[in-house]
Protein backbone atom coordinates (compact mmCIF):
# COMPACT_ATOMS: atom_id res chain seq x y z
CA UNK A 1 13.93 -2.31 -1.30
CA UNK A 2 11.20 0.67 -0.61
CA UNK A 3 7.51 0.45 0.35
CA UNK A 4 5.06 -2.31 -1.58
CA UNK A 5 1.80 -2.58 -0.59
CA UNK A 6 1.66 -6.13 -2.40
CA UNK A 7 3.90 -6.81 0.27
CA UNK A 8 1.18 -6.55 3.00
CA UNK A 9 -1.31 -7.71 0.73
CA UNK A 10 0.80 -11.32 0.77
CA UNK A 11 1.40 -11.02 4.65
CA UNK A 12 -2.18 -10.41 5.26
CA UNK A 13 -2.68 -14.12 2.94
CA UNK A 14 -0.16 -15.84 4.92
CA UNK A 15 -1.68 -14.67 8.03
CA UNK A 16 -4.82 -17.11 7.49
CA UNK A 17 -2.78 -19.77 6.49
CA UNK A 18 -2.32 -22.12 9.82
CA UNK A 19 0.92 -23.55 8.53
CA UNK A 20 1.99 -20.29 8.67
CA UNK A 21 1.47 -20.33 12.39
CA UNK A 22 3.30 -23.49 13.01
CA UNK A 23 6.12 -22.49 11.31
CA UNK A 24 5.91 -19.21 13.26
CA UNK A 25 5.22 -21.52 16.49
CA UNK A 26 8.24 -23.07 16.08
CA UNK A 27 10.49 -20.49 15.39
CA UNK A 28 9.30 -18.60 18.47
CA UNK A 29 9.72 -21.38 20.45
CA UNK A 30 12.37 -20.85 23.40
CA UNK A 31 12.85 -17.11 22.95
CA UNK A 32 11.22 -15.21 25.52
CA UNK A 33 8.53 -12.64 25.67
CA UNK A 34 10.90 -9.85 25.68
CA UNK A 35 12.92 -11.21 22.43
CA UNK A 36 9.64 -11.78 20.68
CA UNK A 37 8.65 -8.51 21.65
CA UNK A 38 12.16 -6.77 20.16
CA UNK A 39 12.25 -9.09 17.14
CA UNK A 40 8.39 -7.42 16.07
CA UNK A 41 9.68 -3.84 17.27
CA UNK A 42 12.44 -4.17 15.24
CA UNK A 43 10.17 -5.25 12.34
CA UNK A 44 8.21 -2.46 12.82
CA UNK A 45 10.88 -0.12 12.73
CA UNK A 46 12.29 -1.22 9.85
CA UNK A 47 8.70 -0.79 8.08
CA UNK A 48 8.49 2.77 8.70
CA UNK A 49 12.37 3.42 7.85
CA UNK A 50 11.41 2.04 4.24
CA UNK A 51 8.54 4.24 3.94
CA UNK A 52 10.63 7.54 5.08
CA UNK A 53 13.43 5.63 2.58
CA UNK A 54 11.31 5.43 -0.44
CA UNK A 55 9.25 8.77 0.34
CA UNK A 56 12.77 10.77 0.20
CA UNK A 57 14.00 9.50 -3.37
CA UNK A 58 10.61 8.24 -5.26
CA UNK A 59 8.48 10.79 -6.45
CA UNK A 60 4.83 9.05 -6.03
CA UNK A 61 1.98 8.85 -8.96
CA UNK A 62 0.27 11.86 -7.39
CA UNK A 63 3.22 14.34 -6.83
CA UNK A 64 2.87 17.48 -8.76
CA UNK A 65 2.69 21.28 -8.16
CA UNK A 66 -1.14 21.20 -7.52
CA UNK A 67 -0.60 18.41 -5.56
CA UNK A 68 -3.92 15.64 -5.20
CA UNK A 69 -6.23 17.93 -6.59
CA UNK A 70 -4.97 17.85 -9.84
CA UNK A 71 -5.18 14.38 -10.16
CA UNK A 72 -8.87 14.42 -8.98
CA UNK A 73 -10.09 17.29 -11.58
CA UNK A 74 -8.10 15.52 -14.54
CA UNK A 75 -9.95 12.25 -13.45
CA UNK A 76 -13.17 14.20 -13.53
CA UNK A 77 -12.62 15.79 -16.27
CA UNK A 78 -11.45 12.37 -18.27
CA UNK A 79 -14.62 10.93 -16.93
CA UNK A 80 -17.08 13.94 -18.43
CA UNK A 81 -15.43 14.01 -21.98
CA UNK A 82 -16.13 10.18 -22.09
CA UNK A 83 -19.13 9.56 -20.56
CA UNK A 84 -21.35 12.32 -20.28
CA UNK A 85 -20.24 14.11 -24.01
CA UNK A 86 -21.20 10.86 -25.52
CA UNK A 87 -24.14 10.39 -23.27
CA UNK A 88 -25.46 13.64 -24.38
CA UNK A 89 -24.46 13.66 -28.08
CA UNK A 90 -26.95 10.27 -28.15
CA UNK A 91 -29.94 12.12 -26.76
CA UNK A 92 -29.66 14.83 -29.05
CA UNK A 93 -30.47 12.29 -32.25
């Protein structure tokens, strides 16, 4: 249960895959438009409901009382005392 992005990533794979779309083809076949139509709403639907599910209980990587920015300066500031400290301790001998 909750919101996976892995999830899409796999959807978006079987997308391209045409047996996918015989097997879809067939499964479709004698509903009409307006229960296809529901079926996808419905799929929708649920698809946001998870996110506003998982968004209520999970408390996401980049939650915290500065919010996003302090995930972007400690990144920064990871990145200068391993890279450029070292880069400029070798030019100095």
């Amino acid at each position: 249960m909750g919101f996976h992005f892995q999830q899409y990533i796999a959807m978006a794979g079987r997308a391209i895959n045409p047996v996918q779309w015989t097997r879809a083809w067939r499964r479709m076949e004698g509903k009409s438009a307006t229960e296809v139509y529901r079926d996808a709403l419905a799929w929708t639907n649920n698809q946001f409901a998870q996110i506003s599910r998982a968004s209520q209980y999970r408390a996401w990587w980049w939650q915290n009382p500065l919010g996003m920015g302090l995930v972007l300066y400690g990144t920064y500031k990871a990145w200068h005392m391993i890279y450029m400290v070292r880069k400029q301790k070798k030019s100095f001998t």
